[in-house]
Protein backbone atom coordinates (compact mmCIF):
# COMPACT_ATOMS: atom_id res chain seq x y z
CA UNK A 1 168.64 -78.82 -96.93
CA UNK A 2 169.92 -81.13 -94.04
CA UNK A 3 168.27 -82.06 -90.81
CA UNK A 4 171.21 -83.24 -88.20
CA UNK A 5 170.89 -84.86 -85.12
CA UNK A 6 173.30 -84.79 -82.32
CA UNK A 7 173.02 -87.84 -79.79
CA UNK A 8 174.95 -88.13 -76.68
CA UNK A 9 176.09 -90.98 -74.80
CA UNK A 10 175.17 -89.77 -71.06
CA UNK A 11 175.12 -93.59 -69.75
CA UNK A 12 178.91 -93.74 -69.84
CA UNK A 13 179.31 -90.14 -67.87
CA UNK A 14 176.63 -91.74 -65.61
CA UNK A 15 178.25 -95.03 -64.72
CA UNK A 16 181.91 -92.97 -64.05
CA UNK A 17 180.53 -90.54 -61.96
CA UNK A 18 178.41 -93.20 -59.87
CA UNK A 19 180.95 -95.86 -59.60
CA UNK A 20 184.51 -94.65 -59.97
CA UNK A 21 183.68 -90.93 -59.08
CA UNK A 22 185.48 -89.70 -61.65
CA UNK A 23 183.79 -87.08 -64.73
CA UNK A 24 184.09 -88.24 -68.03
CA UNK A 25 182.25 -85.92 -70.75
CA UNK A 26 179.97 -87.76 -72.66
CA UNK A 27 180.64 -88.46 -76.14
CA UNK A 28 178.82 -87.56 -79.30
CA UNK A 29 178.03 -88.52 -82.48
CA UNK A 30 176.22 -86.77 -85.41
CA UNK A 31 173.89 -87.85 -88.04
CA UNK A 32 172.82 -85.68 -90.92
CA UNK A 33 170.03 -86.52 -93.39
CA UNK A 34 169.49 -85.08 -96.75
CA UNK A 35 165.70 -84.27 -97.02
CA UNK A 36 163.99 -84.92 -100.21
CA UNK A 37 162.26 -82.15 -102.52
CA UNK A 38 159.35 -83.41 -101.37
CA UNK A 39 159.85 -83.11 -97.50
CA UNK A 40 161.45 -79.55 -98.26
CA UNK A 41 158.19 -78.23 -100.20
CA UNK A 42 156.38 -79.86 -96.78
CA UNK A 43 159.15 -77.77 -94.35
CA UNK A 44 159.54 -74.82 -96.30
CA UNK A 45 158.43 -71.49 -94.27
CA UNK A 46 155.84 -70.09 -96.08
CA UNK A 47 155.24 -66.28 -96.95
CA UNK A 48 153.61 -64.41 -93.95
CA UNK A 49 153.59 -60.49 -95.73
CA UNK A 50 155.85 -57.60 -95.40
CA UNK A 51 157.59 -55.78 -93.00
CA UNK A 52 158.39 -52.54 -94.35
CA UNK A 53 160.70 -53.28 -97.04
CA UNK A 54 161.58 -57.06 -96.50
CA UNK A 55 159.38 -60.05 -96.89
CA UNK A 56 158.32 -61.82 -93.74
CA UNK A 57 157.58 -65.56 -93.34
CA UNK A 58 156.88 -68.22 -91.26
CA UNK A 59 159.92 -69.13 -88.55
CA UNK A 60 160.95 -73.03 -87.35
CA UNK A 61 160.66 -72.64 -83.99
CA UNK A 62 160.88 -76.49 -82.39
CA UNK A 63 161.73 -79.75 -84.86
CA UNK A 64 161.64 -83.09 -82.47
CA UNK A 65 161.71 -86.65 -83.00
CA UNK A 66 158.44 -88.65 -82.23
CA UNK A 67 159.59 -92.38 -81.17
CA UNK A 68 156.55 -94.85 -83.00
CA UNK A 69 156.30 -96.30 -80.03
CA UNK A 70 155.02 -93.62 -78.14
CA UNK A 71 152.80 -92.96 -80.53
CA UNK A 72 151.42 -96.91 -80.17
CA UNK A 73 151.03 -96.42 -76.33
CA UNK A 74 154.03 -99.12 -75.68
CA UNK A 75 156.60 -98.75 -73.32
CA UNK A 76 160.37 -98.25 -74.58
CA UNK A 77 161.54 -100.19 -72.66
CA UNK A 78 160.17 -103.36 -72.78
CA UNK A 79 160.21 -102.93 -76.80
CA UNK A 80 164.32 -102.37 -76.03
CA UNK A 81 164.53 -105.92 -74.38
CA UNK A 82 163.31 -108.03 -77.20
């Protein structure tokens, strides 16, 4: 199983709208990572029980991506300018 991300570069759409009024469509890039059998056995839906004839279990409904930061109560941005 893969988890991919898909990141966008908005600040270059941004900066040709805002100074040479023109569109430009952001560009992308994608980055897939391979997860371990160890992080699949942790992301793996579990068995819920049975709906009539088919099996039921758990459903993904929101993955994210927590910045360490945050999580340290520092601000981005003055952890980008070091």
């Amino acid at each position: 199983m893969k988890l991919t991300f898909i990141l966008a570069d908005t600040q270059r759409t941004y900066v040709s709208i805002t100074c040479e009024n023109e569109h430009r469509p952001y560009s992308k890039r994608t980055v897939t990572l391979e997860l371990t059998a160890e992080q699949l056995l942790q992301v793996k839906p579990r068995y819920t029980g049975d709906r009539g004839n088919a099996r039921t279990y758990e459903e993904v409904l929101e993955v994210f991506v927590e910045n360490e930061l945050h999580k340290q109560g520092e601000d981005s941005d003055s952890q980008r300018d070091r």
